[in-house]
N, C-alpha and C. Protein backbone atom coordinates (compact mmCIF):
# COMPACT_ATOMS: atom_id res chain seq x y z
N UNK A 1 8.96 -38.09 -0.10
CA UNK A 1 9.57 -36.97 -0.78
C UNK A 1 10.38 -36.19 0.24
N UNK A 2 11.52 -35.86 -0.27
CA UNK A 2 12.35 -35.54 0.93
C UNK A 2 12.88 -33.92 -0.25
N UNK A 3 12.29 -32.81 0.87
CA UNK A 3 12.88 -31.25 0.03
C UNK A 3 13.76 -30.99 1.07
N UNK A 4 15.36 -30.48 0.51
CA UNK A 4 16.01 -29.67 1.85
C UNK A 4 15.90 -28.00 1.17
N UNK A 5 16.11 -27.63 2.15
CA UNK A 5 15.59 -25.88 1.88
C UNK A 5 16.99 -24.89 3.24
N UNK A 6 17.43 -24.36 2.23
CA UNK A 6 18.51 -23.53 3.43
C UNK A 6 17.88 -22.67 4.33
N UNK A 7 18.33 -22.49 5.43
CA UNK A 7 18.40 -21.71 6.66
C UNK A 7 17.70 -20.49 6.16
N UNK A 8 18.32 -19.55 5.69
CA UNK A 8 18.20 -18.33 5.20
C UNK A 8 18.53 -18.13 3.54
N UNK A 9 17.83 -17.37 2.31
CA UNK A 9 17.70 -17.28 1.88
C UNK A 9 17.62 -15.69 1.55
N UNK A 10 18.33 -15.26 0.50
CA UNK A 10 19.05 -13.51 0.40
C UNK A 10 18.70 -13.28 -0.65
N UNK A 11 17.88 -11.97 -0.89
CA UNK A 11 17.73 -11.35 -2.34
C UNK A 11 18.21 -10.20 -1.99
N UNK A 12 19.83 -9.64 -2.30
CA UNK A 12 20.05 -8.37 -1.46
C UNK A 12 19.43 -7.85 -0.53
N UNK A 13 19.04 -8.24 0.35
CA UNK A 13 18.57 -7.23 2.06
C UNK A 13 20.00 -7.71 2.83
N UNK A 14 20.67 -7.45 3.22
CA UNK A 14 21.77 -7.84 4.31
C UNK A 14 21.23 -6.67 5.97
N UNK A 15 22.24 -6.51 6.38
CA UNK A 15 22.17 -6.23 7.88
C UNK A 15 21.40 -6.84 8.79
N UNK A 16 20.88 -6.07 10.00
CA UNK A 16 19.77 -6.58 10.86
C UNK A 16 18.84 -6.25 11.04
N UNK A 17 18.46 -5.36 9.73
CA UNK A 17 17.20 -5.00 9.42
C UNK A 17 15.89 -6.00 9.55
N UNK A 18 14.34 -5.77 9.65
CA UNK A 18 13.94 -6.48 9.87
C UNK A 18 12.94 -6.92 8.09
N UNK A 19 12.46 -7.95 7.72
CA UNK A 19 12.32 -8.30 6.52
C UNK A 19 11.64 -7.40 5.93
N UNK A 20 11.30 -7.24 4.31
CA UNK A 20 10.73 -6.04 3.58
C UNK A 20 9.89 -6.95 3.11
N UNK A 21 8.74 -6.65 2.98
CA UNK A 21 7.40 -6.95 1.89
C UNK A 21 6.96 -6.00 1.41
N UNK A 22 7.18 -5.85 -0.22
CA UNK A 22 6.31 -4.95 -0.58
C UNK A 22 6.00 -5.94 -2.71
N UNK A 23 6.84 -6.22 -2.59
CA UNK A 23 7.07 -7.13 -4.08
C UNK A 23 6.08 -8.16 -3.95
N UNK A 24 4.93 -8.32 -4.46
CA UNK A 24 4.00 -9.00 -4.46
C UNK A 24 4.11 -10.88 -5.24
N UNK A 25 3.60 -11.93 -4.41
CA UNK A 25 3.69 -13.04 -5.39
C UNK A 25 2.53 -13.91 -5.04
N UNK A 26 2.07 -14.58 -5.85
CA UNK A 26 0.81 -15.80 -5.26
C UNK A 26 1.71 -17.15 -6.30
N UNK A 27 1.64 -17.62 -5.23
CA UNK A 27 1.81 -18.93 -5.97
C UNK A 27 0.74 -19.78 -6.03
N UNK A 28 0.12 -20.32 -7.26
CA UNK A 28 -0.71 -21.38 -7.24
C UNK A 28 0.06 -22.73 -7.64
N UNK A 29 -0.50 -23.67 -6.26
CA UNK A 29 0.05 -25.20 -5.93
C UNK A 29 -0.85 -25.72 -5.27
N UNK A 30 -1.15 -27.48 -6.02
CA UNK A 30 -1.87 -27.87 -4.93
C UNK A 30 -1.07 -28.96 -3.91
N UNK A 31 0.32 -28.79 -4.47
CA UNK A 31 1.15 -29.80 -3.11
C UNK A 31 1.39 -28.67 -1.91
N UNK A 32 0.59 -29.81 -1.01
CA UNK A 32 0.54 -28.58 0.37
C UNK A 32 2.37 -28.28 0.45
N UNK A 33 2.56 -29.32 0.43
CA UNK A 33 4.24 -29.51 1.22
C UNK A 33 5.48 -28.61 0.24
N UNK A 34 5.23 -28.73 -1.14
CA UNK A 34 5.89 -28.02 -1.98
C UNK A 34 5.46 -26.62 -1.96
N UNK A 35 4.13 -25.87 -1.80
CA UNK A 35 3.65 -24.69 -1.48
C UNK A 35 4.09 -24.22 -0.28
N UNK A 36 4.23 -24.54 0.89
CA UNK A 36 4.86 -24.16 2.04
C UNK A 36 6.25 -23.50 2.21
N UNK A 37 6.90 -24.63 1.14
CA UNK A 37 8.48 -24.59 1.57
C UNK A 37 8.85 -23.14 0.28
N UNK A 38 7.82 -23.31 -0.93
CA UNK A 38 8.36 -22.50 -1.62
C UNK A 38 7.70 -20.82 -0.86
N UNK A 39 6.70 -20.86 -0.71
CA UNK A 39 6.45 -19.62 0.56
C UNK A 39 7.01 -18.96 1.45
N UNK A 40 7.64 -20.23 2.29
CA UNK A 40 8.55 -19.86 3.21
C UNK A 40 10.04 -19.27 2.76
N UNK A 41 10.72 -19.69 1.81
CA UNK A 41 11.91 -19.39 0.62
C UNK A 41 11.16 -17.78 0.87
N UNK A 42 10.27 -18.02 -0.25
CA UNK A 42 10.21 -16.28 -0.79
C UNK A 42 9.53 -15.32 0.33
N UNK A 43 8.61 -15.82 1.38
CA UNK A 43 8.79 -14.85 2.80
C UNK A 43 10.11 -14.31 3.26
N UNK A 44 11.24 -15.22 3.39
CA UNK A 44 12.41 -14.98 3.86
C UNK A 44 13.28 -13.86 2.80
N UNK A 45 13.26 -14.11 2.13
CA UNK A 45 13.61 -13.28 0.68
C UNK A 45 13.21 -11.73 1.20
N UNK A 46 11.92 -11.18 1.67
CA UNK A 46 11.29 -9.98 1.28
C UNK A 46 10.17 -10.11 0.95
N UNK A 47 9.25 -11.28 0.21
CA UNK A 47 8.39 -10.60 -0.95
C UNK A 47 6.99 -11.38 -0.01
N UNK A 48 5.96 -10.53 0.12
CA UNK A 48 4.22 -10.77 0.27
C UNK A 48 4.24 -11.50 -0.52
N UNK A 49 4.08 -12.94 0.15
CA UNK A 49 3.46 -14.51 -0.91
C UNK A 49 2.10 -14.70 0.04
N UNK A 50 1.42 -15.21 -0.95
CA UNK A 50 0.33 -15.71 -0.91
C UNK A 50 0.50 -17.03 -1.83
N UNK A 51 -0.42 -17.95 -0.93
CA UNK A 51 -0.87 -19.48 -1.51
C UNK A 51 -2.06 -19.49 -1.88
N UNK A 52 -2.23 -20.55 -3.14
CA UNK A 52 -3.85 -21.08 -3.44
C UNK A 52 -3.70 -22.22 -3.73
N UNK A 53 -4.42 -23.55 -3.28
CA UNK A 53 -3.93 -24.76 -3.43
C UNK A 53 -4.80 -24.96 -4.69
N UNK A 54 -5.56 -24.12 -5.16
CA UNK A 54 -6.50 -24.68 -6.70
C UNK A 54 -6.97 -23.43 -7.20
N UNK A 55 -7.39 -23.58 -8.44
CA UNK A 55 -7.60 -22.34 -9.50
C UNK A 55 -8.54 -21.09 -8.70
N UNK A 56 -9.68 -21.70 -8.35
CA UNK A 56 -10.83 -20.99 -7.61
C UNK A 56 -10.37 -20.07 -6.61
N UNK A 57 -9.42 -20.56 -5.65
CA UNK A 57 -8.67 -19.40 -4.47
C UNK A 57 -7.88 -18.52 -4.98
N UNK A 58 -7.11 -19.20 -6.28
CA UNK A 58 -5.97 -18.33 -6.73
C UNK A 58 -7.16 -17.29 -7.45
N UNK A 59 -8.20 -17.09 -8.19
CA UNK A 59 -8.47 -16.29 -8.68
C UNK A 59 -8.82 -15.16 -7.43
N UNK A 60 -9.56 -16.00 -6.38
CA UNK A 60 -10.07 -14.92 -5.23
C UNK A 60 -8.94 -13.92 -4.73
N UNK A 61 -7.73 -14.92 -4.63
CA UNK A 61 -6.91 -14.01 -4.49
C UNK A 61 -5.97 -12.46 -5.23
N UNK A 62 -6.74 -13.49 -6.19
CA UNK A 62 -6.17 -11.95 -7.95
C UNK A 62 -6.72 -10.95 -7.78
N UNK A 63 -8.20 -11.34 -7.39
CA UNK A 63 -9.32 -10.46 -7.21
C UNK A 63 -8.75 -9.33 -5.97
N UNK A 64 -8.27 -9.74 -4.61
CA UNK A 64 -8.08 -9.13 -3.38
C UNK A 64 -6.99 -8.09 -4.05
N UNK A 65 -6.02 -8.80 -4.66
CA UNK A 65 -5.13 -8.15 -5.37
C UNK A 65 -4.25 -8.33 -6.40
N UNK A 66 -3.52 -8.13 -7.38
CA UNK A 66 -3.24 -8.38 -8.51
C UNK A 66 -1.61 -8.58 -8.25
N UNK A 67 -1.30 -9.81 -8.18
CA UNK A 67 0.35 -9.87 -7.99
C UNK A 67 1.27 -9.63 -9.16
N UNK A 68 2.36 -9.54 -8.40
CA UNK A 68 3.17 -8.55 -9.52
C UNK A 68 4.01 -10.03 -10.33
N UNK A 69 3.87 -11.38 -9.85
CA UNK A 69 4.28 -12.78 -9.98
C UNK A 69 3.76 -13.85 -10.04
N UNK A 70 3.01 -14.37 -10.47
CA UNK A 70 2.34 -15.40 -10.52
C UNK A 70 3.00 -16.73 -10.79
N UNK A 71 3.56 -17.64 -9.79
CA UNK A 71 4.28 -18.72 -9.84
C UNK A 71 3.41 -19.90 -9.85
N UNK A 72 2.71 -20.77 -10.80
CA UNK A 72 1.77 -21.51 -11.73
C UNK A 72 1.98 -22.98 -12.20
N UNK A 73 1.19 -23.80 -10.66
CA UNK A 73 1.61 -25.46 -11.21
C UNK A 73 0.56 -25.35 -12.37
N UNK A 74 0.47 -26.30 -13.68
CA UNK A 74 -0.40 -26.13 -14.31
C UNK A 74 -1.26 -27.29 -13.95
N UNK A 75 -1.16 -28.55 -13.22
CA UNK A 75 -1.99 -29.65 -12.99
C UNK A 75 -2.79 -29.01 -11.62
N UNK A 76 -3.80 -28.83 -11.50
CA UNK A 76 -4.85 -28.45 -9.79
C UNK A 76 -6.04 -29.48 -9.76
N UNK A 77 -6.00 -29.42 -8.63
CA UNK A 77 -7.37 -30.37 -8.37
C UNK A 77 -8.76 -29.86 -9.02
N UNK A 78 -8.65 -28.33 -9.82
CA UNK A 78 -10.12 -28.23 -10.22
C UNK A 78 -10.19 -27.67 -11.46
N UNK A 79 -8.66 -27.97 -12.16
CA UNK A 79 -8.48 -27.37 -13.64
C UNK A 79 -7.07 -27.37 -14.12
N UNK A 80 -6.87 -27.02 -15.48
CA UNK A 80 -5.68 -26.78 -15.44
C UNK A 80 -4.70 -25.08 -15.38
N UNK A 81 -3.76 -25.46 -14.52
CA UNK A 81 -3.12 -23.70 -14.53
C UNK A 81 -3.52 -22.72 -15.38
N UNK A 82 -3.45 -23.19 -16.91
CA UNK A 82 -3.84 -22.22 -17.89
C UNK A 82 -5.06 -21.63 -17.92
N UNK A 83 -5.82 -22.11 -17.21
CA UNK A 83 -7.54 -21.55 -17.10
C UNK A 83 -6.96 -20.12 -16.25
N UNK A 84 -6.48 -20.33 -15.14
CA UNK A 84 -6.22 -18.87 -14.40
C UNK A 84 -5.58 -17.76 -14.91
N UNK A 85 -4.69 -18.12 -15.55
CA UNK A 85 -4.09 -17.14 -16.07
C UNK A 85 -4.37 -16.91 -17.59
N UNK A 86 -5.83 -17.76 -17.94
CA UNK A 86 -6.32 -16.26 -19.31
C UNK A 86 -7.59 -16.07 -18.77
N UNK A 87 -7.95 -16.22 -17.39
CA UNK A 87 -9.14 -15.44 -16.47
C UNK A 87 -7.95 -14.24 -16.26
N UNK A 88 -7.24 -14.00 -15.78
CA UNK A 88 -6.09 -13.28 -15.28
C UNK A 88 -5.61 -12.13 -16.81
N UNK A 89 -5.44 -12.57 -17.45
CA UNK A 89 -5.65 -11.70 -18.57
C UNK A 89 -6.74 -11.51 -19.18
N UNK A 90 -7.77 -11.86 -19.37
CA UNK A 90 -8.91 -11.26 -19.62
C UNK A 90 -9.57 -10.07 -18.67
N UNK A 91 -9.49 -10.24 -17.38
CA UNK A 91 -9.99 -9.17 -16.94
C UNK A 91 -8.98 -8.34 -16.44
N UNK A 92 -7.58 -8.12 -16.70
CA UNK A 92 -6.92 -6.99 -16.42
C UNK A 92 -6.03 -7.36 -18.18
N UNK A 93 -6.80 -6.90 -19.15
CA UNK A 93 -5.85 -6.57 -20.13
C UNK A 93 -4.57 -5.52 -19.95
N UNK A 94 -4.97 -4.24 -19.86
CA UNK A 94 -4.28 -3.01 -19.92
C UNK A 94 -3.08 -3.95 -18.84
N UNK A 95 -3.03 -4.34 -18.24
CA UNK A 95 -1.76 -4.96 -17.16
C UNK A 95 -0.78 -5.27 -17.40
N UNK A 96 0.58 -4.82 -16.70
CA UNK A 96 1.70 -5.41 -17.21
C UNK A 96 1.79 -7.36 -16.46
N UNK A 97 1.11 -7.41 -15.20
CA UNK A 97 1.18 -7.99 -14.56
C UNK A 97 0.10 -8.88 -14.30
N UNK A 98 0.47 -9.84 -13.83
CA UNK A 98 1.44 -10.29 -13.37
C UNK A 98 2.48 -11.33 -14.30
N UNK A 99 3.75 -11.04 -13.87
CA UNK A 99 4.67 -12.37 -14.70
C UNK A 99 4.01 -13.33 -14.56
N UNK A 100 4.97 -14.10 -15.05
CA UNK A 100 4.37 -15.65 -14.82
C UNK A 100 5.71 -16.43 -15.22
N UNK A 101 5.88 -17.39 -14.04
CA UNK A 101 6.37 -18.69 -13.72
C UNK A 101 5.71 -19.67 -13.63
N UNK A 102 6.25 -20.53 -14.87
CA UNK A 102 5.54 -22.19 -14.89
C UNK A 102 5.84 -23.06 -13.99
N UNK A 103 5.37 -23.95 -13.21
CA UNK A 103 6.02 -25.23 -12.45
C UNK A 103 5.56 -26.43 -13.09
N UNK A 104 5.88 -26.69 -13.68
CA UNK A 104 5.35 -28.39 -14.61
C UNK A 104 6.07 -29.26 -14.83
N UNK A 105 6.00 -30.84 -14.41
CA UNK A 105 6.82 -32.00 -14.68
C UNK A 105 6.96 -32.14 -16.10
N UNK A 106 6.08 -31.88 -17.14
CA UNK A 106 6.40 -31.78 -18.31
C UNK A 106 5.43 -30.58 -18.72
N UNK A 107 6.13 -30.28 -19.74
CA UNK A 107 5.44 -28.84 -20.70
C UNK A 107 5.99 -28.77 -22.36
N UNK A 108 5.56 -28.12 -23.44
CA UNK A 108 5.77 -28.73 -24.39
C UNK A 108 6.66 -26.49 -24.73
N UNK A 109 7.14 -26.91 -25.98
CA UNK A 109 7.63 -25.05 -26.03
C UNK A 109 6.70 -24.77 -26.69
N UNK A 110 5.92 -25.41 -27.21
CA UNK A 110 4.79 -25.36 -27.80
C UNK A 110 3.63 -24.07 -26.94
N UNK A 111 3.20 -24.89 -25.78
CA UNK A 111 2.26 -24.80 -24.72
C UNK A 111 2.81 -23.55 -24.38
N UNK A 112 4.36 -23.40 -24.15
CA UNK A 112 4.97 -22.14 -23.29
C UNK A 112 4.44 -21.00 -24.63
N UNK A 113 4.55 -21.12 -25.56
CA UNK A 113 4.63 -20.49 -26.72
C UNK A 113 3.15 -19.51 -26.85
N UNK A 114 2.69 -20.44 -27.31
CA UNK A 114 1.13 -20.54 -27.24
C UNK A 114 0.48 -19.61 -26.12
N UNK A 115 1.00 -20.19 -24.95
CA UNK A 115 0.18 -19.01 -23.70
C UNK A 115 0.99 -17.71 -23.53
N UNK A 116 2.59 -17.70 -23.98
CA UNK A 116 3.25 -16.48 -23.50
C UNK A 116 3.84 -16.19 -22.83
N UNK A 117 4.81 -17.60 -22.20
CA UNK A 117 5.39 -17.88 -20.94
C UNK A 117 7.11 -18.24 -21.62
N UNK A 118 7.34 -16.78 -20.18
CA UNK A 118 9.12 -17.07 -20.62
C UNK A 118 9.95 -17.74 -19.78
N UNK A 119 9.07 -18.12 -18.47
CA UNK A 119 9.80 -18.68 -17.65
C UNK A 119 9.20 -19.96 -16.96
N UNK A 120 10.01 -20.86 -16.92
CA UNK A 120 9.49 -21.81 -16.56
C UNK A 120 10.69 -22.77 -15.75
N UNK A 121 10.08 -23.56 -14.89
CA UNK A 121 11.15 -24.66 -14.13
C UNK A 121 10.14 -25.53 -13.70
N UNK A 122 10.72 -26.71 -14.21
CA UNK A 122 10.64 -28.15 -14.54
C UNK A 122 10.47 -28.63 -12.96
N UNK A 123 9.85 -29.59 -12.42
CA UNK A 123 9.48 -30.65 -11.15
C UNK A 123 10.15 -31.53 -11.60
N UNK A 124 10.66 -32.26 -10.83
CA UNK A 124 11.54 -31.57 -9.40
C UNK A 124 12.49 -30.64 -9.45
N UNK A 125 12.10 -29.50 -8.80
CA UNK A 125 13.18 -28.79 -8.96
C UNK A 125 13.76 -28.38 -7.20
N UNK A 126 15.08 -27.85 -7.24
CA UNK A 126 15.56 -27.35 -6.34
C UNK A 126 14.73 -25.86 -5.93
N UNK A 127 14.33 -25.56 -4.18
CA UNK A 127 13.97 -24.55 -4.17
C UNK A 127 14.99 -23.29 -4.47
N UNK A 128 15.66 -23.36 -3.99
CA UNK A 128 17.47 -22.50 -4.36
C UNK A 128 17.10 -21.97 -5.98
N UNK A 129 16.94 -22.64 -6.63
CA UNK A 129 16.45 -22.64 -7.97
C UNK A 129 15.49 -21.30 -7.94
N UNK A 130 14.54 -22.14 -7.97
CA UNK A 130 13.16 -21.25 -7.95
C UNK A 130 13.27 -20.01 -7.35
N UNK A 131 14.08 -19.84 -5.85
CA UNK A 131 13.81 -18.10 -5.58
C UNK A 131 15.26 -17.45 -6.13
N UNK A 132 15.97 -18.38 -6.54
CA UNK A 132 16.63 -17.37 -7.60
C UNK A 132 16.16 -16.95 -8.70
N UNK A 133 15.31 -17.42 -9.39
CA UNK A 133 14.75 -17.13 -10.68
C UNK A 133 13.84 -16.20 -10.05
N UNK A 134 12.86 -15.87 -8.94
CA UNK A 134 11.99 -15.08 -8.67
C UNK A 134 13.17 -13.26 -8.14
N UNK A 135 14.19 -13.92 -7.73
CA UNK A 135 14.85 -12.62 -7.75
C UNK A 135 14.96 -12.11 -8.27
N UNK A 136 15.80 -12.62 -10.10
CA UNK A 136 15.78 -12.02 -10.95
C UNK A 136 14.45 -11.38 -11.63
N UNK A 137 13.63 -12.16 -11.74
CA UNK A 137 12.46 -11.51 -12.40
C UNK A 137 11.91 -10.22 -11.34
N UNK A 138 11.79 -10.29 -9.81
CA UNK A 138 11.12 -9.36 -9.47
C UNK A 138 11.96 -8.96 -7.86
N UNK A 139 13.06 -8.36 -8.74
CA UNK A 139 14.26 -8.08 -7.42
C UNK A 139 13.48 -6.85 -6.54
N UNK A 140 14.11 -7.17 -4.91
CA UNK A 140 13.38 -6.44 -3.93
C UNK A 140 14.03 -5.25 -3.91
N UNK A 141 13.27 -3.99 -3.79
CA UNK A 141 13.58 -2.71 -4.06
C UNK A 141 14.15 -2.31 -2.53
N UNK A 142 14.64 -1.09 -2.95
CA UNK A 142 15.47 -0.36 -1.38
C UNK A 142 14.15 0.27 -0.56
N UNK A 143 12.97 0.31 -1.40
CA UNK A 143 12.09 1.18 -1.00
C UNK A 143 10.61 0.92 -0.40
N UNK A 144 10.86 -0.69 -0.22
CA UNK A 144 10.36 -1.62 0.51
C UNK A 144 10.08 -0.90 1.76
N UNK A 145 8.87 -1.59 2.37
CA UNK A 145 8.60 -0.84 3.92
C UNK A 145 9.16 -1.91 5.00
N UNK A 146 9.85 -1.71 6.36
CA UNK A 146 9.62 -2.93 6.61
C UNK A 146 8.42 -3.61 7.37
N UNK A 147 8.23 -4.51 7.66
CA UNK A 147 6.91 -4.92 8.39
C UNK A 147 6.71 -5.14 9.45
């Protein structure tokens, strides 16, 4: 499997400022190699990513804190995606959050329907792709700290 991934990657921050994290994301993936590169994308971007390679970490991690993005292979080595995210809505009803981004080689509009999912991108996809779609959904504010 061969991913190319650009140099640098821009969600409006320009100058020589140094990067902003404050826009929260966990991605749950259990391809080490596809989790990395998409991490590294949205580190460069601005935004606090966190990884979970299977349902069980990603929840620990909901628990530590509640991301404002939840980017969601639905196949894991210990369930399927959809288990986390109606653990994830069950215990923070009142929540706007977190979005949710699908990653699935196939998915039905059915399935998207059904759980409540407006966004989704298809495997294989381009990373270019993917942190553009995370821009739009959860563009980095001016009011970011930097780190």
């Amino acid at each position: 499997m061969m991913v190319g991934v650009p140099l640098i990657l821009s969600a409006s921050i320009s100058g020589g400022s140094p990067p902003m994290q404050c826009r929260s994301v966990l991605v749950v993936e259990d391809d080490l190699v596809l989790a990395g590169i998409v991490e590294d994308g949205l580190i460069q971007m601005g935004y606090e990513t966190r990884v979970a390679n299977n349902l069980s970490t990603g929840l620990d991690l909901v628990e530590e804190r509640l991301p404002e993005l939840l980017i969601l292979d639905l196949s894991l080595p210990d369930g399927r995606g959809w288990t986390l995210l109606h653990d994830i809505r069950a215990r923070y009803p009142e929540s706007d959050h977190p979005q949710v981004l699908v990653m699935s080689a196939e998915i039905s509009r059915s399935d998207l329907k059904a759980n409540r999912i407006g966004h989704y991108i298809a495997k294989p996809f381009a990373v270019t792709s993917l942190c553009e779609m995370v821009a739009e959904l959860l563009p980095i504010s001016i009011d970011c700290q930097p780190v």
